[in-house]
C-alpha atoms as a PDB file:
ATOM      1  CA  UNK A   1       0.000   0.000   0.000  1.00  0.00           C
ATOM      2  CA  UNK A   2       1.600   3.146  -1.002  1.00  0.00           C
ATOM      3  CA  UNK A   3       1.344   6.215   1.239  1.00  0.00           C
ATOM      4  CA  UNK A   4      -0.814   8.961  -0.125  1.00  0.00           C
ATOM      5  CA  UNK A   5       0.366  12.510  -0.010  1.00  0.00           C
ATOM      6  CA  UNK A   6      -1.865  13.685   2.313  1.00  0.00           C
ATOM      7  CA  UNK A   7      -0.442  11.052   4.848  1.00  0.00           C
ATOM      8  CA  UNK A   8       3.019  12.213   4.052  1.00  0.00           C
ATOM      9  CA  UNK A   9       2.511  15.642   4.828  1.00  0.00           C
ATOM     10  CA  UNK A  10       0.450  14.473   7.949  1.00  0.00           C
ATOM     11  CA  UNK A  11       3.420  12.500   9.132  1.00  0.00           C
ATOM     12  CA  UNK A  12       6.447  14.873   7.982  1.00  0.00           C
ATOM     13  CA  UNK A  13       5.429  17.699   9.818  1.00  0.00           C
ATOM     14  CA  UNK A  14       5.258  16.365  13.427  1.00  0.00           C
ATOM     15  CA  UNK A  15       8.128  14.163  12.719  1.00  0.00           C
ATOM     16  CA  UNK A  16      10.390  16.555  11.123  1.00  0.00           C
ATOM     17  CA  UNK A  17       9.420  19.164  13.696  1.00  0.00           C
ATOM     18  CA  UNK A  18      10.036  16.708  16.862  1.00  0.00           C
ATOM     19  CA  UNK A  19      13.691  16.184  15.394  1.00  0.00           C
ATOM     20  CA  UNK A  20      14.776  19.312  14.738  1.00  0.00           C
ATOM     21  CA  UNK A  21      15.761  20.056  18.224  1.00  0.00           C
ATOM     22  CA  UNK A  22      17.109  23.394  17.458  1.00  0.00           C
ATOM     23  CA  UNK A  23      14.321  24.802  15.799  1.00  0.00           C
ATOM     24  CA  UNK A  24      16.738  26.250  12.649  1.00  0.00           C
ATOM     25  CA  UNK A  25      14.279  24.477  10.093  1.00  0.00           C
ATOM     26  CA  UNK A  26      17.088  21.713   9.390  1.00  0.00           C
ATOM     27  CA  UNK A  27      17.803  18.072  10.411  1.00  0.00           C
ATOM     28  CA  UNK A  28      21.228  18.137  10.851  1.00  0.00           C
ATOM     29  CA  UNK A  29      24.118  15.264  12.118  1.00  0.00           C
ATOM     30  CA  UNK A  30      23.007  14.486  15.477  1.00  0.00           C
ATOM     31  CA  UNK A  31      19.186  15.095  14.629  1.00  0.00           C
ATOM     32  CA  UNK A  32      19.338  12.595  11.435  1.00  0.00           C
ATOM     33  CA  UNK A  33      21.091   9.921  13.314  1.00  0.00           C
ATOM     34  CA  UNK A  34      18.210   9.781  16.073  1.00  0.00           C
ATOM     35  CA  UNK A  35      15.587  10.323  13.583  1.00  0.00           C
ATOM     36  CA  UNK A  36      16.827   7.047  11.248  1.00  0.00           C
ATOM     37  CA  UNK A  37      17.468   5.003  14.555  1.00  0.00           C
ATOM     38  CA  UNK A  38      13.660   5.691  15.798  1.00  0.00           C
ATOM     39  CA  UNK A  39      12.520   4.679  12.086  1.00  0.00           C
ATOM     40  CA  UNK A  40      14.427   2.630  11.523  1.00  0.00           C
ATOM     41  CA  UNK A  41      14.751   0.119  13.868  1.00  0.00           C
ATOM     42  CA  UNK A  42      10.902  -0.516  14.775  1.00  0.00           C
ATOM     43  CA  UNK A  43      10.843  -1.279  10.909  1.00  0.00           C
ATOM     44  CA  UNK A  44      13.954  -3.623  11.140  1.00  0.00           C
ATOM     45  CA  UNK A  45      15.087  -1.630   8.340  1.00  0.00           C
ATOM     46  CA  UNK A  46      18.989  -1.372   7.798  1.00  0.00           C
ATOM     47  CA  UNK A  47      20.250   1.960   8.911  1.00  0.00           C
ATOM     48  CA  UNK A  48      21.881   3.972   6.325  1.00  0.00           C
ATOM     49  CA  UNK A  49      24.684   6.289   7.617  1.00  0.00           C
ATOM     50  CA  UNK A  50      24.470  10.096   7.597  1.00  0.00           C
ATOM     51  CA  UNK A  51      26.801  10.097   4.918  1.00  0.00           C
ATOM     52  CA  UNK A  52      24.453   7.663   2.804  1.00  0.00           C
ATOM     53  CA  UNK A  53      21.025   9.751   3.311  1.00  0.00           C
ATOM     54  CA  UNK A  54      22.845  12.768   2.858  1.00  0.00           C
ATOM     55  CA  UNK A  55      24.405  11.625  -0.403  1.00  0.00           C
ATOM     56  CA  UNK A  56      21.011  10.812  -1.368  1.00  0.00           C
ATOM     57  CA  UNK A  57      18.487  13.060  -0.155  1.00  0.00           C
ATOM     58  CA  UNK A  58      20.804  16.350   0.571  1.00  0.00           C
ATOM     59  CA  UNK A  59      19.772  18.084  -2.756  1.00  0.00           C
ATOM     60  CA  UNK A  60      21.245  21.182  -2.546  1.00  0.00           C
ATOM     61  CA  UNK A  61      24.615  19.566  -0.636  1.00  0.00           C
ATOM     62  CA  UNK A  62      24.491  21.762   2.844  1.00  0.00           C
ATOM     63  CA  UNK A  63      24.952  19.301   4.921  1.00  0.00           C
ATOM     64  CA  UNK A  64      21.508  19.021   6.251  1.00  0.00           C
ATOM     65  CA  UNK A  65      17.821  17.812   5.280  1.00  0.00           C
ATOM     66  CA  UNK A  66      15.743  20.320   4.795  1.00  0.00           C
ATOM     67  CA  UNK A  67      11.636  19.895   5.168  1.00  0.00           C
ATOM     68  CA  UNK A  68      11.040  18.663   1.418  1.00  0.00           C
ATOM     69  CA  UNK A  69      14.264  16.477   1.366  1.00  0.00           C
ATOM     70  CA  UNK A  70      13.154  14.646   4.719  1.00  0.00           C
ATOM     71  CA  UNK A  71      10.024  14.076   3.114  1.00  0.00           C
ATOM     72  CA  UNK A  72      11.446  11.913   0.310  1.00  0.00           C
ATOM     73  CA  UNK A  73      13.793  10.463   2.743  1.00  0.00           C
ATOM     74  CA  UNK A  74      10.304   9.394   4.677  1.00  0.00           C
ATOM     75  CA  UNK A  75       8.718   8.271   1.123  1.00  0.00           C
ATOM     76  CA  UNK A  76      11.592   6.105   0.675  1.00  0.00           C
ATOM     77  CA  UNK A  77      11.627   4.442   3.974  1.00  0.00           C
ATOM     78  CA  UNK A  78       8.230   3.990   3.353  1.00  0.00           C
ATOM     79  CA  UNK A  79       8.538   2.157   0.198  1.00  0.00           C
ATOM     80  CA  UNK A  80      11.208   0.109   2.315  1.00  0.00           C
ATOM     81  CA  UNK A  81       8.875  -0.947   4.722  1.00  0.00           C
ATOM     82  CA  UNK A  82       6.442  -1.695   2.098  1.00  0.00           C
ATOM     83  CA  UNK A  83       8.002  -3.336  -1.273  1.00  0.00           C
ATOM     84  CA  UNK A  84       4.805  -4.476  -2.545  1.00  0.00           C
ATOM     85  CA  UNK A  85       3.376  -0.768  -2.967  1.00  0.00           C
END
């Protein structure tokens, strides 16, 4: 079952907003690395490294996930957790 868009954005928010301990509008280092582990793990998904999501989801190369680049990262754990979508 994919997730539907409206889901997404129902989930990202919260989520994205509960992570980003210092409120800057970023997921940075120490933020993504709590964020995959509470994911991640519940899911018994493998967890990428920062350098991996970064590489992958960082579009702009700052360092640091922005709202719309955690939200694909959250699409694609989704589609993890769910490979017959």
């Amino acid at each position: 079952m994919s997730i539907s868009q409206q889901e997404l954005d129902t989930i990202v928010g919260p989520m994205f907003d509960e992570f980003d301990a210092n409120k800057n509008g970023f997921l940075e280092e120490k933020e993504i690395t709590q964020l995959v582990g509470r994911v991640c793990e519940p899911l018994k998904l493998p967890l990428p490294s920062n350098e991996e999501i970064l590489a992958r989801f960082d579009k702009n190369n700052d360092n640091k996930l922005s709202r719309n680049e955690f939200k694909d990262l959250v699409m694609e754990l989704s589609k993890q957790a769910n490979p017959s979508s």
